[in-house]
C-alpha atoms as a PDB file:
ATOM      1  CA  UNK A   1       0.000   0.000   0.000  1.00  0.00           C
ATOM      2  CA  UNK A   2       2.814   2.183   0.717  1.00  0.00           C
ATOM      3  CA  UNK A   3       3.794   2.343  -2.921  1.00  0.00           C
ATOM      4  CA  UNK A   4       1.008   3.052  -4.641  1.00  0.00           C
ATOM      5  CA  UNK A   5       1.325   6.876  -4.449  1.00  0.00           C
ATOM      6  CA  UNK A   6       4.330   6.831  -6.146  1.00  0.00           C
ATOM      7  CA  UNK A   7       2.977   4.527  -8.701  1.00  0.00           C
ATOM      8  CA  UNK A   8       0.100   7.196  -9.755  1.00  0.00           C
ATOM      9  CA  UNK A   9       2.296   9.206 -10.082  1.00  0.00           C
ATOM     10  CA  UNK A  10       3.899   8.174 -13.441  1.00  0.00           C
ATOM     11  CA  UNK A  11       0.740   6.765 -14.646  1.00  0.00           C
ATOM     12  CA  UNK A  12      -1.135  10.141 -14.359  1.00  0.00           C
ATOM     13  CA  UNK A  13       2.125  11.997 -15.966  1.00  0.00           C
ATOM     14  CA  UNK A  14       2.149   9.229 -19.233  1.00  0.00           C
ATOM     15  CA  UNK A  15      -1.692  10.023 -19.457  1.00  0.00           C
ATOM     16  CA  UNK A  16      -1.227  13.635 -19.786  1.00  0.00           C
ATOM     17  CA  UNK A  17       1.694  12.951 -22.571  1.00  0.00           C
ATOM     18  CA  UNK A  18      -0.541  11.226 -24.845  1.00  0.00           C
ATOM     19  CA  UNK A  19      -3.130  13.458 -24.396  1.00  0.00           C
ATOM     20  CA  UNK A  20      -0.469  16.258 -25.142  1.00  0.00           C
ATOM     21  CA  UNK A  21       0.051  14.484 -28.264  1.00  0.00           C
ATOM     22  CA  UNK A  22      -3.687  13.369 -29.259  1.00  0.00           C
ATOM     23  CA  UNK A  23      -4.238  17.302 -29.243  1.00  0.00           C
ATOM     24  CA  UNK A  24      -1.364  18.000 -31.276  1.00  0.00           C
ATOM     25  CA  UNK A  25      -2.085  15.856 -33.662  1.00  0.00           C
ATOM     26  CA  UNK A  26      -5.806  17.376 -33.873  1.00  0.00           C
ATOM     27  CA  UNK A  27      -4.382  20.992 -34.066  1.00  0.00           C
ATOM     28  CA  UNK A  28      -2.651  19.367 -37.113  1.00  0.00           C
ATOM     29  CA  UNK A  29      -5.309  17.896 -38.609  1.00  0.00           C
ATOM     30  CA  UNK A  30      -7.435  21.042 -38.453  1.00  0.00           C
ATOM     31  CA  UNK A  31      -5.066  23.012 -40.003  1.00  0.00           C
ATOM     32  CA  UNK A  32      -4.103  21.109 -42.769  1.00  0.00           C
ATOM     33  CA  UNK A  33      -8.191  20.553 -43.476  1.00  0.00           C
ATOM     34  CA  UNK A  34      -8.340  24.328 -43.367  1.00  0.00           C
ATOM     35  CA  UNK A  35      -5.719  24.528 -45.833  1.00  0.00           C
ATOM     36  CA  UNK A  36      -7.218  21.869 -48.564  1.00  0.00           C
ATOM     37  CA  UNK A  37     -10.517  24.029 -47.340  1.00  0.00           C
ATOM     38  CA  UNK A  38      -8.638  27.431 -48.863  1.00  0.00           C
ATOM     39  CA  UNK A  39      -7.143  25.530 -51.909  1.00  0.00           C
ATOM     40  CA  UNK A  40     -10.341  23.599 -52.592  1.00  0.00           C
ATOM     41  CA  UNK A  41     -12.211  27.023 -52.832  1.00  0.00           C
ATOM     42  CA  UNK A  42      -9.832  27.659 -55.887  1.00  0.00           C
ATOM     43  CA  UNK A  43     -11.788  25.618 -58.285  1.00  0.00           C
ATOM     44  CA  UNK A  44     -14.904  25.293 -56.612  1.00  0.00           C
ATOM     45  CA  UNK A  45     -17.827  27.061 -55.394  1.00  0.00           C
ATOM     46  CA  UNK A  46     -17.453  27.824 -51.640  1.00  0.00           C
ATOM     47  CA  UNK A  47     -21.087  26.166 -51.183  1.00  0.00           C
ATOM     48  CA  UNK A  48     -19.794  23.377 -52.849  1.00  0.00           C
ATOM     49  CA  UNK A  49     -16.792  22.349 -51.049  1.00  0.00           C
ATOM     50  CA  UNK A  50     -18.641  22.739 -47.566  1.00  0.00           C
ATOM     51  CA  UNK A  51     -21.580  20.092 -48.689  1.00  0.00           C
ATOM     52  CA  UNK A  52     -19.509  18.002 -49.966  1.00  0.00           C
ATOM     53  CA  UNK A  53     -17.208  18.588 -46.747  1.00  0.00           C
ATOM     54  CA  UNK A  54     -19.944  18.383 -44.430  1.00  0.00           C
ATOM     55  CA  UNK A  55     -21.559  15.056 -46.385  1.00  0.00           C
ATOM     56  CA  UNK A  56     -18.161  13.177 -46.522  1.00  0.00           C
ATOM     57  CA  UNK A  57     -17.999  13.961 -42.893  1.00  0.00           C
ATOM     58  CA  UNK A  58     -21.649  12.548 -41.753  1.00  0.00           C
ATOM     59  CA  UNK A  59     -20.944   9.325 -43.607  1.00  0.00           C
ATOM     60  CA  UNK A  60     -17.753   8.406 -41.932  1.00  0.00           C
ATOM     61  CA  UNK A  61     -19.410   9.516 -38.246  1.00  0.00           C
ATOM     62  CA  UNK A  62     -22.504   7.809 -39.143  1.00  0.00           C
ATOM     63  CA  UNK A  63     -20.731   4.585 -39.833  1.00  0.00           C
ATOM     64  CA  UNK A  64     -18.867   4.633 -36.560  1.00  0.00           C
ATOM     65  CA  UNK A  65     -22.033   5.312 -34.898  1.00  0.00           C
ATOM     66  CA  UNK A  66     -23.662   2.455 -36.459  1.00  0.00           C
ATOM     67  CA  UNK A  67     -20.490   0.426 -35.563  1.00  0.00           C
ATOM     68  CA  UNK A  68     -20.939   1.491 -31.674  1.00  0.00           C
ATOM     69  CA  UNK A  69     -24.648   0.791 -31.929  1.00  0.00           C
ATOM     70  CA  UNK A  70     -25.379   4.429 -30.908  1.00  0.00           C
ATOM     71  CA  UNK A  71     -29.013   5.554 -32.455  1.00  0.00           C
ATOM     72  CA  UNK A  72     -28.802   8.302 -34.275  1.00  0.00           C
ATOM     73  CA  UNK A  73     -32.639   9.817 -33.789  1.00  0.00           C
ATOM     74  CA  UNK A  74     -33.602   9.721 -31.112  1.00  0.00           C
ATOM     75  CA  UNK A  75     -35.437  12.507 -28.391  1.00  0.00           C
ATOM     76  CA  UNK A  76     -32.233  13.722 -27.143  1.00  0.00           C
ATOM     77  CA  UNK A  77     -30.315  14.118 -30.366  1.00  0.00           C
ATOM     78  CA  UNK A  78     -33.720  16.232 -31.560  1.00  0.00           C
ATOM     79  CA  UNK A  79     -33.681  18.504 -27.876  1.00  0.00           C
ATOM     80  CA  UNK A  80     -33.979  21.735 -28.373  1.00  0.00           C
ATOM     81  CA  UNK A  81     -30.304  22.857 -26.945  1.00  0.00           C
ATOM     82  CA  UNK A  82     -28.915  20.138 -29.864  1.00  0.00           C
ATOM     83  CA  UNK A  83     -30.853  22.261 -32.408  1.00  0.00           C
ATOM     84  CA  UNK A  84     -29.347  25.679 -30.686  1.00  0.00           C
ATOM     85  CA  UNK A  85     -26.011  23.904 -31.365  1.00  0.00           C
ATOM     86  CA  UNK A  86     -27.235  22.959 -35.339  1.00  0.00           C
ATOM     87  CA  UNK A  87     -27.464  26.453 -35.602  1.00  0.00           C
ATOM     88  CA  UNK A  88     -24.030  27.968 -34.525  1.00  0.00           C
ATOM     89  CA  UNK A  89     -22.500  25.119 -36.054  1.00  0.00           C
ATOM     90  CA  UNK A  90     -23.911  26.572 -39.520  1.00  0.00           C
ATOM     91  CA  UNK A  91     -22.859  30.271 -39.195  1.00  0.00           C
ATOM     92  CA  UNK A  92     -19.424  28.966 -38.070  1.00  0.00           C
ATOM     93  CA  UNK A  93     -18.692  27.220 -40.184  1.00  0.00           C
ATOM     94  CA  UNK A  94     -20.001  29.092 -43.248  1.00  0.00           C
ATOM     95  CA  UNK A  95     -18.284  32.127 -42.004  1.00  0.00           C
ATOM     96  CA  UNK A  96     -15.223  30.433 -41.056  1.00  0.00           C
ATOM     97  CA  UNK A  97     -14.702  28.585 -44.528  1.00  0.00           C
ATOM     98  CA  UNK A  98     -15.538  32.372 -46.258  1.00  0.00           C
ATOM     99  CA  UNK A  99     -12.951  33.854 -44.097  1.00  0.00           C
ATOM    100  CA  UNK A 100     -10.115  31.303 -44.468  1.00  0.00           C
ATOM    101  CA  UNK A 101     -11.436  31.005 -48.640  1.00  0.00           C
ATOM    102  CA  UNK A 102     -10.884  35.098 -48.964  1.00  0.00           C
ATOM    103  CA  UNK A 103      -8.582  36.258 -45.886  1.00  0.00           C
ATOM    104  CA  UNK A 104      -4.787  34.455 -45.540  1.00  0.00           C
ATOM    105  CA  UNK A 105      -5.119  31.813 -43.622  1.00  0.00           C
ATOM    106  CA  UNK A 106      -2.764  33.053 -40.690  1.00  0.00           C
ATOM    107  CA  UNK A 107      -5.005  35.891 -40.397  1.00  0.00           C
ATOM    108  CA  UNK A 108      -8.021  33.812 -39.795  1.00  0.00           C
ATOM    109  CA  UNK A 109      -5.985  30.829 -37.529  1.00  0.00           C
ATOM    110  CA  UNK A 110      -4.477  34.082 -35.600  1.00  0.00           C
ATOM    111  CA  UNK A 111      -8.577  35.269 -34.912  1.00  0.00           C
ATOM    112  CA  UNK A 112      -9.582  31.682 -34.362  1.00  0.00           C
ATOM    113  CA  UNK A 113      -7.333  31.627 -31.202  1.00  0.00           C
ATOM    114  CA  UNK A 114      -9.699  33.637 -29.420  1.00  0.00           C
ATOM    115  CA  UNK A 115     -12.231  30.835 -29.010  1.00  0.00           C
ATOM    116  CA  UNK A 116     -11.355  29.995 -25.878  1.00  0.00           C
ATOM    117  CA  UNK A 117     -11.830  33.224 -24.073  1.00  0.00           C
ATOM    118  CA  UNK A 118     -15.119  33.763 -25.507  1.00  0.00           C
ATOM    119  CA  UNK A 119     -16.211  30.451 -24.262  1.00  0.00           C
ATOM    120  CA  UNK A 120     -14.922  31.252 -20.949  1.00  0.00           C
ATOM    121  CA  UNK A 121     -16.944  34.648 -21.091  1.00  0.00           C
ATOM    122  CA  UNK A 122     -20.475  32.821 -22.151  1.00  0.00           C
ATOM    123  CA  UNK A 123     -20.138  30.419 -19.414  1.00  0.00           C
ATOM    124  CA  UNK A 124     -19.854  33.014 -17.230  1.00  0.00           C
ATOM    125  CA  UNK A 125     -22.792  34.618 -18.336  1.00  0.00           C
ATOM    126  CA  UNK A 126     -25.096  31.694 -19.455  1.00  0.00           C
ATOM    127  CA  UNK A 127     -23.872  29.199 -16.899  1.00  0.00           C
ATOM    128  CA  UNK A 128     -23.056  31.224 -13.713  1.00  0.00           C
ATOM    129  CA  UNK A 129     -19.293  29.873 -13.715  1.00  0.00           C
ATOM    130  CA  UNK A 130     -17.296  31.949 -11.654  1.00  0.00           C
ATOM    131  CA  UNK A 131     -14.947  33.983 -13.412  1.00  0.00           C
ATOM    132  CA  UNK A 132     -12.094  36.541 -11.244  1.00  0.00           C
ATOM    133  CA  UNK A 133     -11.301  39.968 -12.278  1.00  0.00           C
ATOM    134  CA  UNK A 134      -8.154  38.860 -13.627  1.00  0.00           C
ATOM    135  CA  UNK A 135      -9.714  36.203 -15.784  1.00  0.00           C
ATOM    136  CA  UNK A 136     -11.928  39.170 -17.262  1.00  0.00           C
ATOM    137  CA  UNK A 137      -8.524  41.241 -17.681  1.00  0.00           C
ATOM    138  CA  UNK A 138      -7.090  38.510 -19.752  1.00  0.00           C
ATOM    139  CA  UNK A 139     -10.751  38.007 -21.820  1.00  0.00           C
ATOM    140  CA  UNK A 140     -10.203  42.445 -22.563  1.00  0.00           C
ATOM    141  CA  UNK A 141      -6.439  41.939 -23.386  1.00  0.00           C
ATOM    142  CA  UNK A 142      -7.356  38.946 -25.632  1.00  0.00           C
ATOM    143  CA  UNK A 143     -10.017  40.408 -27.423  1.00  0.00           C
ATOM    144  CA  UNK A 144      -7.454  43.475 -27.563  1.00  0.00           C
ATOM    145  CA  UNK A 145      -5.074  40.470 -29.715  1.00  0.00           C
ATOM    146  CA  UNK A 146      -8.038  40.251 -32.131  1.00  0.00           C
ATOM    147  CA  UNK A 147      -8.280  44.174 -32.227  1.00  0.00           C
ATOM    148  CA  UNK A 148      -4.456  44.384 -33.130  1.00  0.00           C
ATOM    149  CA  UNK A 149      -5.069  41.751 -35.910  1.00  0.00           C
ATOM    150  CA  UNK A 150      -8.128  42.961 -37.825  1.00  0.00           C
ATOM    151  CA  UNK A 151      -6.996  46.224 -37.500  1.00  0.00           C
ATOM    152  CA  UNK A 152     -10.339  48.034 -37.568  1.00  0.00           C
ATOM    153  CA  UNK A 153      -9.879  52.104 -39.047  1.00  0.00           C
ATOM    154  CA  UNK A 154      -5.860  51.189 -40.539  1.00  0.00           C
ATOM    155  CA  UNK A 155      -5.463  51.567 -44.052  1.00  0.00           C
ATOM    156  CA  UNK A 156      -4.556  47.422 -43.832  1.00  0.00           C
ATOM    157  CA  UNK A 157      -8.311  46.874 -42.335  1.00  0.00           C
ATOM    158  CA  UNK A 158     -10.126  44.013 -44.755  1.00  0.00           C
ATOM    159  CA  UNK A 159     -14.167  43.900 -43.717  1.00  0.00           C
ATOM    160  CA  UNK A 160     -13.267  40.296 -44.926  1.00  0.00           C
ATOM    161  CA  UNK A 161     -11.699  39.860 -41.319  1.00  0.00           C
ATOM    162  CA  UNK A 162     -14.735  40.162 -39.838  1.00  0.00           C
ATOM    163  CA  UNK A 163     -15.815  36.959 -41.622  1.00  0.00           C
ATOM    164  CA  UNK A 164     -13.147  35.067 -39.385  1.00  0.00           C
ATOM    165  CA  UNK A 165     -14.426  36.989 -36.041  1.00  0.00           C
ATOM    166  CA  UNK A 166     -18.348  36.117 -36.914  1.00  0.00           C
ATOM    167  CA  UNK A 167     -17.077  32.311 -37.510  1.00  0.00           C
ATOM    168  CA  UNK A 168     -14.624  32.090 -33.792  1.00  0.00           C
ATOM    169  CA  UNK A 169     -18.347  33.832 -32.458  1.00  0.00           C
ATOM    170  CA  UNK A 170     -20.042  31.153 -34.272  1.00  0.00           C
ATOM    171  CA  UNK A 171     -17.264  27.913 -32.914  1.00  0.00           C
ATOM    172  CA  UNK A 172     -17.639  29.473 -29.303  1.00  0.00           C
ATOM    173  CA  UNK A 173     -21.715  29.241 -29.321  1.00  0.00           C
ATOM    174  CA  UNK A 174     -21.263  25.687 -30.623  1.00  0.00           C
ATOM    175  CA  UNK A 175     -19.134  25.017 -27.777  1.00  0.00           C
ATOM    176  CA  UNK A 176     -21.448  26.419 -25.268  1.00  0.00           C
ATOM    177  CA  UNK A 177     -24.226  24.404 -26.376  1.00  0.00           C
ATOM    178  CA  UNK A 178     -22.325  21.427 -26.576  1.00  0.00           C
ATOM    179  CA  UNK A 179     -21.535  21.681 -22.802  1.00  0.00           C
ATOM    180  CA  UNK A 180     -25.421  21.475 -22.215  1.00  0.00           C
ATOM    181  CA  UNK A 181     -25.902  18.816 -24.742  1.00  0.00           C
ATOM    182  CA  UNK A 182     -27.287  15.665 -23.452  1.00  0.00           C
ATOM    183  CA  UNK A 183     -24.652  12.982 -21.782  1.00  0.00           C
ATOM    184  CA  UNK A 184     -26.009  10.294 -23.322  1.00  0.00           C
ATOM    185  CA  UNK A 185     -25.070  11.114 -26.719  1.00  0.00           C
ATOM    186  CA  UNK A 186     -22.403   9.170 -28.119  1.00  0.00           C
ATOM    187  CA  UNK A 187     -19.465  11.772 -29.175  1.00  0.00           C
ATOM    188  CA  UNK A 188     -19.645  10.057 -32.770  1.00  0.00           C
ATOM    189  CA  UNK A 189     -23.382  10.897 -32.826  1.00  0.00           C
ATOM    190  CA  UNK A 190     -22.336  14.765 -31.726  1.00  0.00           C
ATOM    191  CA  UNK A 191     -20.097  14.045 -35.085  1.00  0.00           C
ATOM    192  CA  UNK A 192     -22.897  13.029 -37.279  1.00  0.00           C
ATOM    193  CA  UNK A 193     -25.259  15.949 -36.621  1.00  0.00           C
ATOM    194  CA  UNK A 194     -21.862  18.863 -37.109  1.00  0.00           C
ATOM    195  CA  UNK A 195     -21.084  17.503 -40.207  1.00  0.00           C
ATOM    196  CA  UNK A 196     -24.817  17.601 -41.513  1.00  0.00           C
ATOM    197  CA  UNK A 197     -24.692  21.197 -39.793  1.00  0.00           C
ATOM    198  CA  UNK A 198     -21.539  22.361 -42.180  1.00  0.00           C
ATOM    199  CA  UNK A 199     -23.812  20.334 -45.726  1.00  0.00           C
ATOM    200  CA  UNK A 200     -26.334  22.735 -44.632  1.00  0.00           C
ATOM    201  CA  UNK A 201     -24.315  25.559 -43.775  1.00  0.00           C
ATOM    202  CA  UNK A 202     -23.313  24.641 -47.769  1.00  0.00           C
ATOM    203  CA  UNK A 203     -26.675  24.632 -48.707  1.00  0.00           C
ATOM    204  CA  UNK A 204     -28.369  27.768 -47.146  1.00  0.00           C
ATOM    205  CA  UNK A 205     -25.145  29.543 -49.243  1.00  0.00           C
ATOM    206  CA  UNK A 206     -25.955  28.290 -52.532  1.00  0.00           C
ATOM    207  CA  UNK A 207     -28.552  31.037 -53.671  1.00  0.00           C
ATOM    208  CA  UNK A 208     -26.011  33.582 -52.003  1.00  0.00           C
ATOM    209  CA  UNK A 209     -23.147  32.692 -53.673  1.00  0.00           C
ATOM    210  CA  UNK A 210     -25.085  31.567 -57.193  1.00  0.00           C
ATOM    211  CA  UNK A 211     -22.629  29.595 -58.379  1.00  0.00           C
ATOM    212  CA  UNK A 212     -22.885  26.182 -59.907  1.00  0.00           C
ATOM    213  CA  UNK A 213     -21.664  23.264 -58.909  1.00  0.00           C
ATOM    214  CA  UNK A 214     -18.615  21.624 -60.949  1.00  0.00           C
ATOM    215  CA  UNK A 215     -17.223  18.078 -60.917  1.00  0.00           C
ATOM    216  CA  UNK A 216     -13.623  18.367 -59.347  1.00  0.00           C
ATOM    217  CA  UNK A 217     -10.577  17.852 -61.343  1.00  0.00           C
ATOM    218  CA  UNK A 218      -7.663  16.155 -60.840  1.00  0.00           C
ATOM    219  CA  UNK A 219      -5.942  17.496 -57.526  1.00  0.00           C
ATOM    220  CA  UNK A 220      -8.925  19.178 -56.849  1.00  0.00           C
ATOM    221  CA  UNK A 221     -10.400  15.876 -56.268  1.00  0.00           C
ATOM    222  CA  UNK A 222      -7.096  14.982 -53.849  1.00  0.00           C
ATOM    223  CA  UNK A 223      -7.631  18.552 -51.796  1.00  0.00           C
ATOM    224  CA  UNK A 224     -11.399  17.590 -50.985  1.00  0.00           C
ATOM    225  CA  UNK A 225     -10.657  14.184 -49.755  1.00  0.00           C
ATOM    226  CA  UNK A 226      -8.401  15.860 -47.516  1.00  0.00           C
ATOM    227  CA  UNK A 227     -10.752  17.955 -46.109  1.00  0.00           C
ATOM    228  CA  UNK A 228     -12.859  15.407 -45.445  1.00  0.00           C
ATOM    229  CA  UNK A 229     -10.515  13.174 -44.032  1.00  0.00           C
ATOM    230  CA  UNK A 230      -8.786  15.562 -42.066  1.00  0.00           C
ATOM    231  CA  UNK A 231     -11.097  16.959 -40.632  1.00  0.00           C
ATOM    232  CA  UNK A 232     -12.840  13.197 -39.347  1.00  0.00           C
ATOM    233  CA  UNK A 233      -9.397  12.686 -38.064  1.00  0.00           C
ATOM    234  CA  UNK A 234      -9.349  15.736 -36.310  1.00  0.00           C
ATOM    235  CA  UNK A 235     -12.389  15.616 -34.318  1.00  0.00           C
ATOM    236  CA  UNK A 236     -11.492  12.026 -33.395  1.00  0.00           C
ATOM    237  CA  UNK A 237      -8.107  12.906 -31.744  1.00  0.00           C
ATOM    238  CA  UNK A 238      -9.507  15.959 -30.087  1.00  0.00           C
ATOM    239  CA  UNK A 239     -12.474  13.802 -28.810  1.00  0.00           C
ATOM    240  CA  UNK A 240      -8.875  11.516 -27.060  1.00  0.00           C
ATOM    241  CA  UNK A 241      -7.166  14.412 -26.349  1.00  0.00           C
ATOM    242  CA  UNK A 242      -9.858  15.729 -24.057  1.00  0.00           C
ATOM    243  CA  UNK A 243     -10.483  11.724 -22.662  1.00  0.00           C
ATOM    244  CA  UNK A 244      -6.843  11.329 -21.973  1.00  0.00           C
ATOM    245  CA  UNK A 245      -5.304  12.617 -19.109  1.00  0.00           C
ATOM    246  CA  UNK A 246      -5.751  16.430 -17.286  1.00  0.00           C
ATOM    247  CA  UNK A 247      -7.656  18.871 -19.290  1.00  0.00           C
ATOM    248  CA  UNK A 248      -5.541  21.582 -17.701  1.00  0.00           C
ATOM    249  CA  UNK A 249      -2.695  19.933 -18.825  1.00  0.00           C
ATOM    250  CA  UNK A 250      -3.946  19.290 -22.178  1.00  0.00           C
ATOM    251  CA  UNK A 251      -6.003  21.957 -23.438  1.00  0.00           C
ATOM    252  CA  UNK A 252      -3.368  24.066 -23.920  1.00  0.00           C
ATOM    253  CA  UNK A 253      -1.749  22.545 -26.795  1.00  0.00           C
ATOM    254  CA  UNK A 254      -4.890  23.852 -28.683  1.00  0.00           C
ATOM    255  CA  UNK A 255      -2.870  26.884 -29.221  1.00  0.00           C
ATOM    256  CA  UNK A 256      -0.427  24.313 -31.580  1.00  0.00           C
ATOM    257  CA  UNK A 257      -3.067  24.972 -34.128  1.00  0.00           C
ATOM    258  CA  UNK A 258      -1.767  28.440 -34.904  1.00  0.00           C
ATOM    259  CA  UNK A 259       1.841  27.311 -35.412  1.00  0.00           C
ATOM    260  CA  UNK A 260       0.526  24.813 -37.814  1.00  0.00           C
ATOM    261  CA  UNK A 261      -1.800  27.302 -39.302  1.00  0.00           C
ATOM    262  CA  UNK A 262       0.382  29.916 -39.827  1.00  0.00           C
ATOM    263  CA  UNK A 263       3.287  27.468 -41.171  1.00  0.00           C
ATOM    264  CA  UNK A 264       0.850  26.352 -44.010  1.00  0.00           C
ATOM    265  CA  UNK A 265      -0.124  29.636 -45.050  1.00  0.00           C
ATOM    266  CA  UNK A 266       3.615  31.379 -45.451  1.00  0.00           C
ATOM    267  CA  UNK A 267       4.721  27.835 -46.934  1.00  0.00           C
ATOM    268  CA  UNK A 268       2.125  27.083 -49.110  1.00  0.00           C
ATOM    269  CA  UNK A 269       0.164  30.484 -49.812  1.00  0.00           C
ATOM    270  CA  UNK A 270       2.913  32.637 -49.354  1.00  0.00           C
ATOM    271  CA  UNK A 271       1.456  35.244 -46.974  1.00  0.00           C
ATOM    272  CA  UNK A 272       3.438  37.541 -44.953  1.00  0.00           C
ATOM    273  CA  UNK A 273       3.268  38.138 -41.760  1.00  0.00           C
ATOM    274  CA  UNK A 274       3.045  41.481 -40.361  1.00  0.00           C
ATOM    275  CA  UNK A 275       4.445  42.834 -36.968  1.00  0.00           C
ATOM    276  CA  UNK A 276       1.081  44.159 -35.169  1.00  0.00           C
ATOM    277  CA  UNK A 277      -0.199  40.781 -36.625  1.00  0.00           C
ATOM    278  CA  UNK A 278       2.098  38.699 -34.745  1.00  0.00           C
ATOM    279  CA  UNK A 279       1.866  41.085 -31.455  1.00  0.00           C
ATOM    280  CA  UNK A 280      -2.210  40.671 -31.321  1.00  0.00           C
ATOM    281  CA  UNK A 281      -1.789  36.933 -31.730  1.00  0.00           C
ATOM    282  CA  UNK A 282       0.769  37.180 -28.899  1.00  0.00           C
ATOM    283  CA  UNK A 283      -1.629  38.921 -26.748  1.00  0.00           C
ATOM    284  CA  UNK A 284      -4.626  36.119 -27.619  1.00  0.00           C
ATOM    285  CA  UNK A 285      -2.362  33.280 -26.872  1.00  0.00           C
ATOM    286  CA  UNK A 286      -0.715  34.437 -23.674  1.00  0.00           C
ATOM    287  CA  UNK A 287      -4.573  35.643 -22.425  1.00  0.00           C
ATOM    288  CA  UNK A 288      -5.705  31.922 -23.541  1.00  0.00           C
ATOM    289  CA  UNK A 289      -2.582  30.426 -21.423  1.00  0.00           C
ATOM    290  CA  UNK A 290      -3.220  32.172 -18.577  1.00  0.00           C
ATOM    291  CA  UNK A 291      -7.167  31.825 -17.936  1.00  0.00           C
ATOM    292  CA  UNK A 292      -5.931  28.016 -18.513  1.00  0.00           C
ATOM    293  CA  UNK A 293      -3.455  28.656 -15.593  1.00  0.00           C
ATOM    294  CA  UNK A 294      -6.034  30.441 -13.365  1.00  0.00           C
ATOM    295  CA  UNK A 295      -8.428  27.812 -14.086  1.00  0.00           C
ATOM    296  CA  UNK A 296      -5.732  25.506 -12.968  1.00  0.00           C
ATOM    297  CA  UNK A 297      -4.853  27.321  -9.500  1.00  0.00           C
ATOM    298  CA  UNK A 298      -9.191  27.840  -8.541  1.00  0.00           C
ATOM    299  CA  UNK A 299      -9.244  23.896  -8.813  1.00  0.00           C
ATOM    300  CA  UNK A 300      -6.238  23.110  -6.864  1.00  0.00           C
ATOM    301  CA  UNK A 301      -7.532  25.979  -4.006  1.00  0.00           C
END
């Protein structure tokens, strides 16, 4: 009995370092589907590339639903907090593929970062979490990041920006509602019903964007197999990450994403980064990092 302390010990330390890793390798995943998102948009109608994105996606949940033997209808998976989530689901992600389509794509990664202190805001204000003065500090300096980045009244200002503010908005209302969703829903269920939200999102665009629909060529073909692949990947590691080990001591490897992000746009897009650009993202990351920390110190108290 006298060594089983030290025995947790290790075990608890190994089960944070693969869920270190499970989130890395999510981060990834997004990233690159973000990127086959952006080059996908090249040859085909935005509306296009998120139904056939958001279709790809459903099938491969649905099948590992089906393989769990988790019903996909059912009165919880129709509640009306699972419909609230249908719907931020759609505007973020049809604002987040604009942005990332029509803004570089470390621009919108750099906004995206920002998630996480919203989040921390709503629950404060829909959920009655307590939240310290210095957690609200680092919510204003964050938000002061995003500021820095869009650049609102500069003579660099795109209104396009906005598009990737709307869609982190959109991404942090999804992940509000999902904390309300019902527990007995299987996470590849959750799956199912975000990937039918992004087809739709696809759908509701179509007589906005009044394109039609093309059959993919060549590498085209290759780009939206990645995003669908990717991004099933994705969610699936995330969905370990966040099962493995000390959320506190994972959750902050979500920030990974923006190296990753940012890496594929100057590699493969060739965008520049400016220096206000880098200083807001700064500010967004260190303000995520340390609400983590606090969060970390109110448990331990």
């Amino acid at each position: 009995m006298s060594h089983s302390p030290s025995l947790a010990v290790p075990t608890d330390h190994r089960a944070n370092q693969i869920g270190m890793l499970w989130m890395i390798a999510a981060m990834a995943g997004f990233a690159i589907e973000d990127a086959c998102v952006k080059a996908a948009a090249l040859s085909l109608p935005t509306a296009q590339v998120l139904v056939m994105f958001g279709l790809g996606g459903a099938a491969i949940f649905a099948g590992l639903a089906h393989r769990a033997g988790a019903s996909l209808i059912s009165a919880d998976a129709l509640s009306p907090v699972m419909r609230l989530r249908a719907v931020f689901e759609v505007l973020g992600r049809l604002f987040w593929v604009l942005a990332i389509s029509l803004i570089p794509l470390s621009t919108a990664t750099m906004i995206l970062q920002a998630t996480p202190l919203v989040v921390m805001a709503g629950a404060a204000v829909f959920f009655g979490e307590t939240v310290g003065l210095r957690r609200w500090l680092a919510v204003a300096v964050g938000l002061a990041g995003v500021g820095l980045i869009i650049q609102p009244g500069a003579d660099g200002f795109s209104a396009l920006s906005v598009l990737a503010v709307l869609g982190m908005l959109g991404f942090a209302g999804r992940d509000l509602a999902s904390r309300a969703a019902p527990a007995t829903l299987n996470t590849t269920v959750l799956g199912v019903y975000g990937f039918l939200a992004i087809a739709l999102a696809g759908g509701l665009y179509v007589p906005f964007e009044r394109a039609a629909f093309v059959w993919p060529q060549g590498l085209t073909w290759a780009y939206v197999l990645g995003t669908i692949l990717m991004g099933a990947g994705a969610y699936t590691c995330l969905m370990k990450a966040m099962r493995t080990g000390e959320v506190a001591s994972v959750a902050p490897f979500r920030y990974s994403r923006l190296l990753f992000g940012v890496m594929l746009g100057v590699v493969f897009f060739g965008e520049d980064l400016g220096g206000t650009v880098l200083m807001g993202s700064a500010l967004i990351v260190a303000s995520g990092l340390f609400i983590m920390w606090r969060g970390q110190q109110d448990t331990a108290a």
